[in-house]
Protein backbone atom coordinates (compact mmCIF):
# COMPACT_ATOMS: atom_id res chain seq x y z
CA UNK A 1 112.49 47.53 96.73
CA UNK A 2 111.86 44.04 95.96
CA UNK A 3 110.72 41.16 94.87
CA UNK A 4 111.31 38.98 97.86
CA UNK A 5 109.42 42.43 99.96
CA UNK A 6 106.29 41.77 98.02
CA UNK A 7 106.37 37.98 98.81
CA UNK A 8 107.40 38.59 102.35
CA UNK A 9 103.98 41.26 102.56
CA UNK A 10 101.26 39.02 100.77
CA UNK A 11 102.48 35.90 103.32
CA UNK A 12 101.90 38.00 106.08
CA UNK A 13 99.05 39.70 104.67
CA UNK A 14 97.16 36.09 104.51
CA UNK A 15 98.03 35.12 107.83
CA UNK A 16 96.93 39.14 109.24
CA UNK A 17 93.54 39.72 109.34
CA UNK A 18 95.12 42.94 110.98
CA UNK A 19 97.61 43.57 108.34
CA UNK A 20 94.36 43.03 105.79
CA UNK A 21 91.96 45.72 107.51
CA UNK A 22 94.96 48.58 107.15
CA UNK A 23 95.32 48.02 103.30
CA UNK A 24 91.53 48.52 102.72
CA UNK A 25 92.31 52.28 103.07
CA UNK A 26 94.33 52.12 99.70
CA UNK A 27 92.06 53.26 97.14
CA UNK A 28 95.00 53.03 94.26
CA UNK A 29 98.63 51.17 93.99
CA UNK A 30 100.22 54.38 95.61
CA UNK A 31 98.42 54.34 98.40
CA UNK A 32 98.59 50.62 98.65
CA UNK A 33 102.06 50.53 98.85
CA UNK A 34 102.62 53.84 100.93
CA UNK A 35 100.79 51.52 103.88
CA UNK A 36 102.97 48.84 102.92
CA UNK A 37 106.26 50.83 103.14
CA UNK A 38 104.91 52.50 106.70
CA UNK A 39 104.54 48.58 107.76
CA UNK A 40 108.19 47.76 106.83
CA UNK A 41 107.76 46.22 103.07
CA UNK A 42 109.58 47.77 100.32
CA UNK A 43 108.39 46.90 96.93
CA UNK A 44 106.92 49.01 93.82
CA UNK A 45 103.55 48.87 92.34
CA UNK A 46 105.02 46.42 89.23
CA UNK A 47 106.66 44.30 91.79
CA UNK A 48 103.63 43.00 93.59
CA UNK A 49 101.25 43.17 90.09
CA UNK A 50 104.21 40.20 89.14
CA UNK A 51 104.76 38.51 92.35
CA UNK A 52 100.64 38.30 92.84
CA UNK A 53 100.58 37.50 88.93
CA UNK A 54 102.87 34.72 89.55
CA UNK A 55 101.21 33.59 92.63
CA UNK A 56 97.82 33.33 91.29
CA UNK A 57 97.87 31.40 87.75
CA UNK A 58 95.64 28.38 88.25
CA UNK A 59 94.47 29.81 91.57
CA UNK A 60 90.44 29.36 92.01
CA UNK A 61 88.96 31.45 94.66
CA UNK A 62 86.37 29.72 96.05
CA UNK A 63 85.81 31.99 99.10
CA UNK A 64 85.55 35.61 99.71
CA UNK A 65 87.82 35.94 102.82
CA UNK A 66 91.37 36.45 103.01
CA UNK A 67 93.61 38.97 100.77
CA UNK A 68 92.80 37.51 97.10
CA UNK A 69 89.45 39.29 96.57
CA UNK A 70 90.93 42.73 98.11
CA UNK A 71 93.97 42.14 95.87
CA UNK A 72 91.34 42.40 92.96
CA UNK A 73 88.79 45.36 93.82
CA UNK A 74 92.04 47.41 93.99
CA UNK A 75 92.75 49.24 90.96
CA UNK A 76 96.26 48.47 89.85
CA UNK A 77 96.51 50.45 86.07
């Protein structure tokens, strides 16, 4: 588990409109990263909270496509 897994799933994950329409099944972090881990990504719940944490600080969404407004109907506590 990792880190660089959870950077390595959200870069693919904004490119994959594919990759995007499999995680809408998650309806909580397990589930989330179940799919993730059946897709080749290895990474815990806390790992991606931190890497999309990290990712988003002064980040304005200005759209609602892509894997940013997903990332926040999921619940993550």
């Amino acid at each position: 588990m990792s880190r660089e897994s959870a950077d390595l799933f959200l870069e693919a994950a904004t490119q994959d409109a594919i990759l995007r329409d499999k995680l809408k099944a998650a309806g909580n972090p397990d589930e989330f990263v179940k799919i993730a881990e059946a897709l080749g990504y290895s990474f815990t719940t806390q790992e991606l909270k931190s890497v999309v944490r990290e990712n988003s600080e002064q980040v304005t969404v200005r759209r609602k496509t892509g894997i940013w407004p997903w990332l926040r109907q999921v619940t993550w506590i």
